[in-house]
Protein backbone atom coordinates (compact mmCIF):
# COMPACT_ATOMS: atom_id res chain seq x y z
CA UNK A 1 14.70 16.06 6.64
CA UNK A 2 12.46 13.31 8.48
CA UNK A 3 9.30 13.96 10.03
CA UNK A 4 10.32 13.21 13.52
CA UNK A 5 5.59 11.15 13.93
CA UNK A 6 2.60 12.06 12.74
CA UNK A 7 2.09 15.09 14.42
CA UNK A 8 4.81 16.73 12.43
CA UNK A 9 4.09 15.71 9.31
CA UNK A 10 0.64 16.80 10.37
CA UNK A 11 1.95 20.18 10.95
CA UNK A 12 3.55 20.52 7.89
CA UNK A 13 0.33 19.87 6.18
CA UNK A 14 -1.03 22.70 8.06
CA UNK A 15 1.99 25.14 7.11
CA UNK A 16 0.90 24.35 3.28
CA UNK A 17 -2.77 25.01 3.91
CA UNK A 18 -3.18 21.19 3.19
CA UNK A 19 -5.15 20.24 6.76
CA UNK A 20 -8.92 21.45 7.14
CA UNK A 21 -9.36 21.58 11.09
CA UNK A 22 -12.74 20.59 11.88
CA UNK A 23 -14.17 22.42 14.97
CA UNK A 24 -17.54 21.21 16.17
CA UNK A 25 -18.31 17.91 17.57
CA UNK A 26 -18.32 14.36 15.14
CA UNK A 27 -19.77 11.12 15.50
CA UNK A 28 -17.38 8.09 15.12
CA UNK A 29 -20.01 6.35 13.75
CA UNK A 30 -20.88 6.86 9.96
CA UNK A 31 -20.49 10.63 10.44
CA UNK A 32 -16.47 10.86 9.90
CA UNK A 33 -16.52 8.22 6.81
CA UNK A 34 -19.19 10.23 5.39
CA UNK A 35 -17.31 13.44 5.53
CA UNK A 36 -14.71 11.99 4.75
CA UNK A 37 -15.66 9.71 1.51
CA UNK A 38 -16.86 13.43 0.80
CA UNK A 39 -13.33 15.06 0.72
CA UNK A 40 -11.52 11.60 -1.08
CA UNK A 41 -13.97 11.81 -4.10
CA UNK A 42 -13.42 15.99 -4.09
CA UNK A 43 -9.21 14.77 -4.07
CA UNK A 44 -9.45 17.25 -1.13
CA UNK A 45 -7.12 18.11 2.11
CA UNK A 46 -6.11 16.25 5.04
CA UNK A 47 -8.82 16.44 8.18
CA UNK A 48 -8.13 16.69 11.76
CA UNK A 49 -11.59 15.98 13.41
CA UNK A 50 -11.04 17.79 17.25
CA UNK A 51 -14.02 17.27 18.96
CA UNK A 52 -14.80 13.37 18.94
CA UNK A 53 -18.00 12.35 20.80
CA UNK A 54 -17.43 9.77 23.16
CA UNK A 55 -13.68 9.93 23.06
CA UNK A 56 -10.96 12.56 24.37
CA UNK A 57 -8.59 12.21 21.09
CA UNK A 58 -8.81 14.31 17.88
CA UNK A 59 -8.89 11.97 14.69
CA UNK A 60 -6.33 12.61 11.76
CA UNK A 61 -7.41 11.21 8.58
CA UNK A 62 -6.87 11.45 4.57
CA UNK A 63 -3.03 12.45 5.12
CA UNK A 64 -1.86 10.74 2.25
CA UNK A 65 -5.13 11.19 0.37
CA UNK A 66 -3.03 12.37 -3.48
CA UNK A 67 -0.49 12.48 -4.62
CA UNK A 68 0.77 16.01 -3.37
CA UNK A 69 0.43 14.34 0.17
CA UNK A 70 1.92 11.08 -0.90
CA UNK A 71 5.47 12.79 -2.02
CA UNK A 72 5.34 15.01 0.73
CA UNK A 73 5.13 12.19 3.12
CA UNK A 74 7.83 10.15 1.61
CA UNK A 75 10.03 13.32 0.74
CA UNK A 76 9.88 12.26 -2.89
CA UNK A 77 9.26 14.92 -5.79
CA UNK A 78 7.79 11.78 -7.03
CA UNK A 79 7.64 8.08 -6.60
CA UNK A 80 9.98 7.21 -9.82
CA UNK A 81 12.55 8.59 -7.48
CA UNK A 82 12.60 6.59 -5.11
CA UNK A 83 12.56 3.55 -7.53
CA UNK A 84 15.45 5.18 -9.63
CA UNK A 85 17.38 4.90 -6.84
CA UNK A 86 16.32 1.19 -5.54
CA UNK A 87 17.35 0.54 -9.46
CA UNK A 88 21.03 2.29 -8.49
CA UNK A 89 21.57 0.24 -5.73
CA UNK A 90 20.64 -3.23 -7.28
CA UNK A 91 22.65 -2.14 -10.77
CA UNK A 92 26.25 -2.88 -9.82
CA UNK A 93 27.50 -1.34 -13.45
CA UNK A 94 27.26 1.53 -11.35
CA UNK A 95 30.20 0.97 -9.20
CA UNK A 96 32.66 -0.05 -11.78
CA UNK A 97 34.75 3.14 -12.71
CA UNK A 98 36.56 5.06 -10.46
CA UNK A 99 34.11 7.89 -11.00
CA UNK A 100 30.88 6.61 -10.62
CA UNK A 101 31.85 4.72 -7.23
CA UNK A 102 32.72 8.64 -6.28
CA UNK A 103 29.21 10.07 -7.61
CA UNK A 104 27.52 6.59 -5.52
CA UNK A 105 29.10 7.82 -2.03
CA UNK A 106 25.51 9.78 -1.27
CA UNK A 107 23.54 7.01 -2.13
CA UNK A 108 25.64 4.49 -0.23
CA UNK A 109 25.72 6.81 2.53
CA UNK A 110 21.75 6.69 2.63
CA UNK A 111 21.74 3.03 2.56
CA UNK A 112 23.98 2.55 5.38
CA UNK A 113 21.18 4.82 7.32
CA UNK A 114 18.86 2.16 7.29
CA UNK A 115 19.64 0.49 10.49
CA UNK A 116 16.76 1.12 12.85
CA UNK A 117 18.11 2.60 16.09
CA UNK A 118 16.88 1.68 19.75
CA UNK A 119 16.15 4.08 22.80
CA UNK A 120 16.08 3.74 26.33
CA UNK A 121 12.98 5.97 26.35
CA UNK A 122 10.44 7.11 23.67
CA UNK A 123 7.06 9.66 23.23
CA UNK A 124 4.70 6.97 22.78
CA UNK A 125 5.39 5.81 26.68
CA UNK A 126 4.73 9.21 28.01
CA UNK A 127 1.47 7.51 29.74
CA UNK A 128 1.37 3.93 30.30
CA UNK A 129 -2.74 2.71 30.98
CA UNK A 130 -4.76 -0.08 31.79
CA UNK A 131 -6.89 -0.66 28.35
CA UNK A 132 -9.88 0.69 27.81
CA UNK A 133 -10.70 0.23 23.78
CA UNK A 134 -13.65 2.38 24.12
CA UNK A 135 -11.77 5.43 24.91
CA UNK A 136 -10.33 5.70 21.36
CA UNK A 137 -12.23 7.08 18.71
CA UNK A 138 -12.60 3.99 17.07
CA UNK A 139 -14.10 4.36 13.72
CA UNK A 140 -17.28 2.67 12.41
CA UNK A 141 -17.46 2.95 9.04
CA UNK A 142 -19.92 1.77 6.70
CA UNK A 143 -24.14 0.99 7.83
CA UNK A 144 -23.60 -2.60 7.58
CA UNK A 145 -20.31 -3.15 9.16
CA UNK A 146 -19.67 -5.94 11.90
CA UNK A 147 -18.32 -3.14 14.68
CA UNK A 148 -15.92 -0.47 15.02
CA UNK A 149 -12.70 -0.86 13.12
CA UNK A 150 -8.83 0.40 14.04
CA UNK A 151 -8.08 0.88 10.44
CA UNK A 152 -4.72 2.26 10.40
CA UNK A 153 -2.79 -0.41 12.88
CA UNK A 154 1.11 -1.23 12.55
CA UNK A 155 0.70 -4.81 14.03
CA UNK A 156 4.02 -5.90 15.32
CA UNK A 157 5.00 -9.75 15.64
CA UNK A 158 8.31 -11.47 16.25
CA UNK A 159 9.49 -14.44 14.37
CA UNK A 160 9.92 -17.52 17.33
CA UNK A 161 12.16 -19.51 15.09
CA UNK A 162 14.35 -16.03 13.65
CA UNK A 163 13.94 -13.41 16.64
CA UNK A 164 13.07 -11.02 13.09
CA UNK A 165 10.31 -8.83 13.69
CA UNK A 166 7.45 -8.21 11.01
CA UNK A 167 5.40 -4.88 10.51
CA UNK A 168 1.77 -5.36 8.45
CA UNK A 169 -1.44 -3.40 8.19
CA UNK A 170 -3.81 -5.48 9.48
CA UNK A 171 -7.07 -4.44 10.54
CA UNK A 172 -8.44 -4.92 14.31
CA UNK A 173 -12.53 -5.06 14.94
CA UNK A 174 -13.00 -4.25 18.43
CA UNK A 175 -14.94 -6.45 20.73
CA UNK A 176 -14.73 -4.82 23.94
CA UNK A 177 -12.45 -2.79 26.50
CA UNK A 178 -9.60 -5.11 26.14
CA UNK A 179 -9.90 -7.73 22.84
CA UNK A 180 -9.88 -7.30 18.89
CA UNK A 181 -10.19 -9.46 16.63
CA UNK A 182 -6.63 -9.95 14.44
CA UNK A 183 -7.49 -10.16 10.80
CA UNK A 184 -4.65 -12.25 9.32
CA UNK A 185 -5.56 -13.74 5.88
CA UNK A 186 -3.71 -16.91 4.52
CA UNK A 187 -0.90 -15.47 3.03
CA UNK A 188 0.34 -13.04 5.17
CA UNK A 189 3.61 -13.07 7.12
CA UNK A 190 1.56 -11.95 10.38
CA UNK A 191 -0.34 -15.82 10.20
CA UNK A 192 2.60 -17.72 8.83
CA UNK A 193 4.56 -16.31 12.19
CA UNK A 194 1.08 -17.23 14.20
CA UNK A 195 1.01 -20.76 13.08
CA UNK A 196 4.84 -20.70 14.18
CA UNK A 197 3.69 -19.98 17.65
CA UNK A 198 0.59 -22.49 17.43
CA UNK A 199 3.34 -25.24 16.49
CA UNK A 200 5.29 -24.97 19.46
CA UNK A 201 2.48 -23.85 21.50
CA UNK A 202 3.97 -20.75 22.86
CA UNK A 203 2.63 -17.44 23.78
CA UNK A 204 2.50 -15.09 21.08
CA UNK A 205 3.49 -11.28 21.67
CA UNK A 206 1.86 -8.53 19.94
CA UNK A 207 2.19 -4.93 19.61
CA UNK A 208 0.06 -2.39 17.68
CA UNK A 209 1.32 0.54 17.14
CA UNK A 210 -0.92 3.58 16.13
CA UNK A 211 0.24 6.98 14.38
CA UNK A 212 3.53 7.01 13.07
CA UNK A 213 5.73 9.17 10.42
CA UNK A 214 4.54 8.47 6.82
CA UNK A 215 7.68 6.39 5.80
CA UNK A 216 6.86 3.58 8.82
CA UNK A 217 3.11 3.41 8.08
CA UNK A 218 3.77 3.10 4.52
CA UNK A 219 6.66 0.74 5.07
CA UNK A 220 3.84 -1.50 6.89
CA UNK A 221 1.93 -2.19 3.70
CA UNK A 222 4.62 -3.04 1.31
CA UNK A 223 5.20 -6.06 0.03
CA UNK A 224 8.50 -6.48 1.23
CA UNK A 225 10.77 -9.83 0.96
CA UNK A 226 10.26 -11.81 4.14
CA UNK A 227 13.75 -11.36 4.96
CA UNK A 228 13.44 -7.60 4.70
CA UNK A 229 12.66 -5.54 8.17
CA UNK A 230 10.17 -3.48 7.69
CA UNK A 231 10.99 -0.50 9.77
CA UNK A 232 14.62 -1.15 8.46
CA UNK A 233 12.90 -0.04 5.12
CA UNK A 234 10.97 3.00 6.41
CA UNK A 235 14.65 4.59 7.51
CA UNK A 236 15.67 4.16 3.82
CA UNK A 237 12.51 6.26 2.64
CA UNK A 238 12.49 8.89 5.29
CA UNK A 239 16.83 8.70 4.96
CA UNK A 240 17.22 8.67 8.94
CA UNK A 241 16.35 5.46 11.13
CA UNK A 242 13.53 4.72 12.84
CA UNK A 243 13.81 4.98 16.49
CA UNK A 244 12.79 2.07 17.89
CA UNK A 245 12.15 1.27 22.32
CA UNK A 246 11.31 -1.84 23.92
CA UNK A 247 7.65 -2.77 24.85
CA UNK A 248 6.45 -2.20 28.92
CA UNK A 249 5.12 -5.77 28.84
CA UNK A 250 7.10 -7.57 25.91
CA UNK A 251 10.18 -7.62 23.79
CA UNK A 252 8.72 -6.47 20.36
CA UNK A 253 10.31 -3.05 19.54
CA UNK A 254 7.92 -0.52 18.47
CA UNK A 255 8.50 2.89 16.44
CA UNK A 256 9.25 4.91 19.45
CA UNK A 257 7.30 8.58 18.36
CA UNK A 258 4.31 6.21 17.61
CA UNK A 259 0.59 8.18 19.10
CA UNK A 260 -0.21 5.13 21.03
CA UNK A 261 0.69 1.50 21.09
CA UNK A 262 -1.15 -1.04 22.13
CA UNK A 263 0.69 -4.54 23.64
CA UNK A 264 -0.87 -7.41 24.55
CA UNK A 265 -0.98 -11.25 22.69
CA UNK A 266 -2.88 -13.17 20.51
CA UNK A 267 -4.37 -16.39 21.85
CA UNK A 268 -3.34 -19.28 19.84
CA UNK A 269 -6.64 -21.44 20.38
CA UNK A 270 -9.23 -18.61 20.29
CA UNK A 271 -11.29 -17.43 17.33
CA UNK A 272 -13.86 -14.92 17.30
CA UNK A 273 -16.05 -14.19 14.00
CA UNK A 274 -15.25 -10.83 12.42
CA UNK A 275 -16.97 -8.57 9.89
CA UNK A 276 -18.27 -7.73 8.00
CA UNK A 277 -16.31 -4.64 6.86
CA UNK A 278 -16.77 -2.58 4.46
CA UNK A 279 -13.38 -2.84 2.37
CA UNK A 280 -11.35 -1.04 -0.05
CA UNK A 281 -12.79 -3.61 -3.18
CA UNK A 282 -15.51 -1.19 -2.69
CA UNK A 283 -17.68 -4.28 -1.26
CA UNK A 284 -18.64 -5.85 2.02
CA UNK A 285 -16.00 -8.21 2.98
CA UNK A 286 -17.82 -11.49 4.08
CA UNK A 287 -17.47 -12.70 8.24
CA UNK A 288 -15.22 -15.11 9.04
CA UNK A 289 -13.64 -16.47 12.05
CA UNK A 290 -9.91 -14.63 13.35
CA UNK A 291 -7.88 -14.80 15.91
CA UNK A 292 -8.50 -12.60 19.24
CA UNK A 293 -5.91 -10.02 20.07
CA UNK A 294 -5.77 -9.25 23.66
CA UNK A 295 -4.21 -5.94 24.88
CA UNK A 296 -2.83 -5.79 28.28
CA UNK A 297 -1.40 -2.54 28.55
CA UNK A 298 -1.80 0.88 26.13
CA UNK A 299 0.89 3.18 26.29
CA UNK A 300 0.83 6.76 24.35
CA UNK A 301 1.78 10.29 24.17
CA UNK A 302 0.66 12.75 26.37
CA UNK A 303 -1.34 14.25 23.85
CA UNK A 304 -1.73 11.92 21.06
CA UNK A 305 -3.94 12.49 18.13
CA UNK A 306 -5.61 9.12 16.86
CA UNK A 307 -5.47 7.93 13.01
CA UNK A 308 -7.63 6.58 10.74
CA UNK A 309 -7.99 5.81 7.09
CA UNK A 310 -11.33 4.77 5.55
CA UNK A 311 -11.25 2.22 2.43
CA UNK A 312 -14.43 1.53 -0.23
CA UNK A 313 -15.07 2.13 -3.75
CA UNK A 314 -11.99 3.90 -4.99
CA UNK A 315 -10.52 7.06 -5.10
CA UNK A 316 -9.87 6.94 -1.58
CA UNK A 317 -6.49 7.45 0.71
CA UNK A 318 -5.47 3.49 0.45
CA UNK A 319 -5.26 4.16 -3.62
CA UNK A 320 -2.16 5.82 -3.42
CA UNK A 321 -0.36 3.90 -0.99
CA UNK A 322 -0.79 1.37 -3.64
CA UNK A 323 0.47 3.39 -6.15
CA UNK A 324 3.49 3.93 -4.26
CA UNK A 325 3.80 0.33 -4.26
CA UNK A 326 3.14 0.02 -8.17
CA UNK A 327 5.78 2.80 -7.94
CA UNK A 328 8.43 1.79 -5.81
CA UNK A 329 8.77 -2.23 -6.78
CA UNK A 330 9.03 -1.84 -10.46
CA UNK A 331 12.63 -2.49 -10.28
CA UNK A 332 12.22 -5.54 -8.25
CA UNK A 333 9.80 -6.73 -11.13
CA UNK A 334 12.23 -5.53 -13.95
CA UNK A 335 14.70 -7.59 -12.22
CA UNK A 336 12.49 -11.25 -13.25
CA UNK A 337 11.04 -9.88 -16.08
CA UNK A 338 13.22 -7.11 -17.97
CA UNK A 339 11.65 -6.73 -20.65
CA UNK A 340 8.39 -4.96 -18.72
CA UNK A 341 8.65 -1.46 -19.92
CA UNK A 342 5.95 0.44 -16.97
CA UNK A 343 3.18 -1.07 -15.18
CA UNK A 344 -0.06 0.29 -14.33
CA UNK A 345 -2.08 -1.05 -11.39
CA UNK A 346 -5.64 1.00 -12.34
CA UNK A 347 -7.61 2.71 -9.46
CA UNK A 348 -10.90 0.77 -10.44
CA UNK A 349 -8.92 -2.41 -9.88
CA UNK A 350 -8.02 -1.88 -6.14
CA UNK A 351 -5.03 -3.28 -6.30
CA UNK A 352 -5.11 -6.87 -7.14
CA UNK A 353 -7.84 -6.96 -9.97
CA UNK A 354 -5.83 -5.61 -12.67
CA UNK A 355 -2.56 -4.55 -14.36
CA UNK A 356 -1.14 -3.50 -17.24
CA UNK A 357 2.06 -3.85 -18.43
CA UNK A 358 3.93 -2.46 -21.69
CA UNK A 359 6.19 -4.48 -22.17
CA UNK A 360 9.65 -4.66 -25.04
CA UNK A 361 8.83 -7.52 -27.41
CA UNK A 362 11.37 -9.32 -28.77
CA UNK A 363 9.91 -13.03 -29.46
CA UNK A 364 6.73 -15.11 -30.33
CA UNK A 365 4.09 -15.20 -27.44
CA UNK A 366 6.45 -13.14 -25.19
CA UNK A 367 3.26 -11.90 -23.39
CA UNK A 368 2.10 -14.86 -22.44
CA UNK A 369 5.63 -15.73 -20.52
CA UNK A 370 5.17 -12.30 -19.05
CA UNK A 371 2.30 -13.12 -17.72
CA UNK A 372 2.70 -16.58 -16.20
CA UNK A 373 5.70 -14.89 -14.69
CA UNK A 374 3.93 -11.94 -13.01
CA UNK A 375 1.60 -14.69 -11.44
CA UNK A 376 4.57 -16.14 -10.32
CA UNK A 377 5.60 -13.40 -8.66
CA UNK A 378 4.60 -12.67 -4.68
CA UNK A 379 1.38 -11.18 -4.17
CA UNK A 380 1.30 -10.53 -7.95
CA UNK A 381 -0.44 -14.14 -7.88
CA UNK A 382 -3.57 -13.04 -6.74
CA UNK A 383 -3.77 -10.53 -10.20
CA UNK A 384 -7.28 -11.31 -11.78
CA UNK A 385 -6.24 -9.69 -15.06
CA UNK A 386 -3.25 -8.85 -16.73
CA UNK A 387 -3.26 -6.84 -19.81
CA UNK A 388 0.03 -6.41 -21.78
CA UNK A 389 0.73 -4.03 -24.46
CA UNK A 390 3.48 -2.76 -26.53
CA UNK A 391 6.29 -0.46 -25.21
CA UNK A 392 4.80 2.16 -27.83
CA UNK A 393 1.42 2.55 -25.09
CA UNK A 394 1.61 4.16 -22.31
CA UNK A 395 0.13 1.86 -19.87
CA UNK A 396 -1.40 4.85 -17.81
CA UNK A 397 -3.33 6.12 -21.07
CA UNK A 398 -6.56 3.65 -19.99
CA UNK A 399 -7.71 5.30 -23.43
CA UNK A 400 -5.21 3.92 -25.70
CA UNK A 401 -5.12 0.48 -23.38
CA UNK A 402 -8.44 0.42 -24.32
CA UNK A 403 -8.50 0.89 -28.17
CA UNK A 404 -6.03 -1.67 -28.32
CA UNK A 405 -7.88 -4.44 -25.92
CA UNK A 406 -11.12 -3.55 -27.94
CA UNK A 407 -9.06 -3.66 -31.79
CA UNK A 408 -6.32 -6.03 -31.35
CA UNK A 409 -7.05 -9.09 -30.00
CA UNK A 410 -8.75 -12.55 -31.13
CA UNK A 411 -10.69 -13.92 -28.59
CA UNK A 412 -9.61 -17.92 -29.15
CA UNK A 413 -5.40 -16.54 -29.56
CA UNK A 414 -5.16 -13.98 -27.45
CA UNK A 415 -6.92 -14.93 -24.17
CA UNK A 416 -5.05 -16.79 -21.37
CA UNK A 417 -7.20 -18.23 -18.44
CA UNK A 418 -5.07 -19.15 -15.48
CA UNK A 419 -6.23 -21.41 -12.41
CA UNK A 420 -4.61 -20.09 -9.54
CA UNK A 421 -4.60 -18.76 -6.10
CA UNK A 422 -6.63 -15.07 -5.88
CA UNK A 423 -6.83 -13.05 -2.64
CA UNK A 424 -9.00 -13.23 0.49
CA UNK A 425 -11.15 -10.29 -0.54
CA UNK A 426 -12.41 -11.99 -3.87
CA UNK A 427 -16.07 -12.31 -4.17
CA UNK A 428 -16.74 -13.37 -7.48
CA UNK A 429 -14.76 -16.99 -7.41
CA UNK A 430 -17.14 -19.86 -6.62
CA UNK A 431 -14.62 -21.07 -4.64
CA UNK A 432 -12.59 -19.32 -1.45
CA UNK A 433 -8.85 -18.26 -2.45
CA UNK A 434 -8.48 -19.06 -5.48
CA UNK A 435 -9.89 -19.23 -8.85
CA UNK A 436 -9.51 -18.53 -12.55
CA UNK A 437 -7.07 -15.69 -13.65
CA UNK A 438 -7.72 -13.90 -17.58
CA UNK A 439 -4.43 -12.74 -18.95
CA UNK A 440 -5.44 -10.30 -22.37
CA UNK A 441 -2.41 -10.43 -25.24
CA UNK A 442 -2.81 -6.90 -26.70
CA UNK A 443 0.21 -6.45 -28.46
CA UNK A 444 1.12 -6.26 -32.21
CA UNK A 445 0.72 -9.92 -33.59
CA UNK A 446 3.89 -11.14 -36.05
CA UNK A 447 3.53 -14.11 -38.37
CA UNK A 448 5.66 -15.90 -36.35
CA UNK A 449 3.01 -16.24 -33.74
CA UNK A 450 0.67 -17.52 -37.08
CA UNK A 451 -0.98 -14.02 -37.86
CA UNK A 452 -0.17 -13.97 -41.85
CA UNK A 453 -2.70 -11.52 -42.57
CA UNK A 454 -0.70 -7.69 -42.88
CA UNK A 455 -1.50 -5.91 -39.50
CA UNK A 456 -2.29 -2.44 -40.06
CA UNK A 457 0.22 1.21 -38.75
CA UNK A 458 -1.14 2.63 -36.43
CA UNK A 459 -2.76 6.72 -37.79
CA UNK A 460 -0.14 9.13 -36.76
CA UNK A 461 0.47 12.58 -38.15
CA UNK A 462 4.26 13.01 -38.71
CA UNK A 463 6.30 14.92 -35.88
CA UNK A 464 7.30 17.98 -38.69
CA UNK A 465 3.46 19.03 -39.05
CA UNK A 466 2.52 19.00 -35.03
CA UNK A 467 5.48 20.68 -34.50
CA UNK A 468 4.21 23.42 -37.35
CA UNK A 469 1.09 23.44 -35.70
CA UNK A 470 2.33 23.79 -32.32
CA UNK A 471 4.30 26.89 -33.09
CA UNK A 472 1.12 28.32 -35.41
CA UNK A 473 -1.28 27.69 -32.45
CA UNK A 474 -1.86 30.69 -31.06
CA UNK A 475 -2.48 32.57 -34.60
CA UNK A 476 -5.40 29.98 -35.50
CA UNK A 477 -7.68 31.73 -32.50
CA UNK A 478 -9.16 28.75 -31.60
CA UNK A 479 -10.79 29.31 -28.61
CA UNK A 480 -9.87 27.69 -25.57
CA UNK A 481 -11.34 26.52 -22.37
């Protein structure tokens, strides 16, 4: 059943002894991120800090912080689930017996819960307020960082040409009582629908909403198809809609159990520099100049509870909302390239910086059009470095990814360097947004692709003597840890 916000799901964390409560008084500055960066490394519970100085709120942070969390927010015994049945619903061999269409009735029944579904009324506008920014407790993070950060937002816009509203996680640095900046990079649909309202030079409605279920705040960071509504999305994950009510001062629907939401507009001729920040590259990212956000009213629950997330050098909570990501959109990837077996999107390469991918060969150089299709693909553009291997490797053994990167390539063959876009957050380019891309060929080389020298078996011992030993194991008395 759906988590009807935050608060619930927080509850339920509680119930499985997966919330520490933290009693005495915290520092928004430094002292949570510290204690916090603590726990992440540890792989350690959810916190509820609820005695903020400065502030009247409690702070909930490191919900989704593993992977126990991670399925227990999105109801999933685990992610492949939830892409198994994304595959279902895109494989239309499944409705074409009389049978199977009878087995699909759940599953089309869950789709056609999707549609979002709007209120007269909602939680989050128990208390409508004049803003005051400094009442929340805002998070500072890191020594060297530009301000206080919101670092868990929902930022809301509405398409002027479409009248389709977008959802992204965009993070806000907060200037005063009543402005943040509005950190839209390049290539996200939150600035492509802000130069839409530059062009025709009309005012552009915002609303940021803060603390929702863990379907809508994941649904916010997914790389969804512009045409896709975000929230729309979220009810398929949490199998219910999202309840949705109209803004106080706008016409952007916002989830309607959100903690607080924050509505206001972004200026259209007004930049402000931001940053630095320290960011989940595990790296400052640089200042730059952003558009303001102004918020005009703040509306919330009676008693909301404010969240947070921290980001830096990885593990940390933002790590497996990408891996839900890696998870959940492997069918959409299978769909342009099917002969990718899994994918692997390591920790250490936050994200964008790395992927592996075993993939079915079947023809000369087949890597290499895997490749140049991945950075092809959406965001998959910005991958630094893809490594592909052979459907025999698991691509979440680093281990064996390893032995074959280090034993079965040649350098001058085997190595693709790409020119391309890369994102925002890359330091290492000489040159803002975009740069040079390394693609590694690790698979098996035939004589087709003009290896002619014999290419060695890989040492295996055959599957009748492990299973010997496996049954003889205990009679060996070989100690164990």
């Amino acid at each position: 059943m759906a988590y009807k916000d935050l608060q619930d799901f927080m509850n339920h964390l509680k119930e499985k002894k997966l919330l520490d409560e933290i009693e005495v008084e915290v520092d928004r500055d430094l002292e949570i991120t510290e204690i916090t960066d603590r726990v992440c490394k540890k792989y350690g519970h959810a916190l509820l800090f609820k005695k903020v100085k400065d502030s009247p709120y409690p702070v909930l942070i490191n919900t989704l912080g593993t992977y126990e969390r991670l399925h227990m927010g999105l109801e999933a015994e685990n992610l492949d689930e939830i892409a198994d049945t994304i595959t279902d619903f895109m494989d239309i061999t499944n409705y074409s017996t009389a049978m199977n269409k009878i087995k699909s009735v759940p599953k089309l029944a869950r789709l056609a819960k999707k549609k979002k579904k709007k209120v007269k009324h909602g939680p989050c506008q128990e208390v409508i307020e004049e803003p005051d920014l400094n009442k929340l407790p805002v998070l500072k993070c890191w020594p060297k960082d530009g301000g206080r950060f919101i670092t868990l937002p929902l930022v809301i816009t509405r398409d002027p040409e479409t009248g389709q509203q977008n959802m992204g996680m965009y993070r806000l640095q907060v200037y005063d009582r009543k402005t943040t900046g509005m950190h839209w990079h390049l290539h996200k649909d939150g600035r492509t629908i802000y130069e839409k309202y530059r062009k025709i030079a009309k005012r552009m409605p915002v609303a940021v909403a803060l603390g929702c279920d863990p379907a809508v705040i994941y649904a916010a960071t997914a790389p969804l198809p512009k045409m896709v509504d975000e929230m729309i999305f979220a009810g398929f994950l949490r199998k219910a809609p999202v309840e949705v009510v109209k803004c106080v001062t706008n016409p952007i629907d916002v989830p309607a159990h959100a903690e607080f939401v924050l509505e206001g507009y972004v200026s259209l001729d007004e930049l402000r520099l931001e940053g630095p920040f320290g960011d989940h590259t595990g790296y400052y990212s640089l200042t730059d100049m952003y558009p303001v956000f102004h918020v005009e009213k703040v509306t919330r629950k009676k008693h909301p509870v404010y969240p947070a997330t921290i980001v830096g050098r990885p593990p940390m909570e933002d790590c497996y909302l990408g891996k839900a990501t890696e998870r959940i959109f492997l069918p959409f990837i299978k769909v342009q390239c099917p002969e990718i077996v899994d994918i692997n999107f390591p920790l250490e390469g936050v994200f964008h910086n790395c992927v592996i991918v075993a993939i079915q060969k079947t023809y000369p150089k087949q890597a290499h059009k895997v490749m140049n299709a991945l950075w092809g693909l959406g965001q998959m553009m910005y991958t630094k470095m893809i490594i592909v291997v052979d459907e025999t490797v698991d691509p979440h053994d680093l281990s064996t990814v390893i032995w074959k990167v280090f034993n079965n390539i040649d350098a001058k063959r085997d190595l693709v360097i790409s020119e391309g876009p890369l994102d925002a957050l890359d330091h290492a380019s000489d040159t803002a947004h975009y740069g040079n891309r390394l693609g590694i060929d690790a698979t098996k080389k035939w004589p087709s692709e003009g290896h002619t020298r014999p290419w060695p078996e890989d040492i295996a011992m055959t599957k009748a003597i492990k299973h010997l030993v496996d049954k003889r194991w205990k009679t060996y008395g070989i100690a164990e840890d």
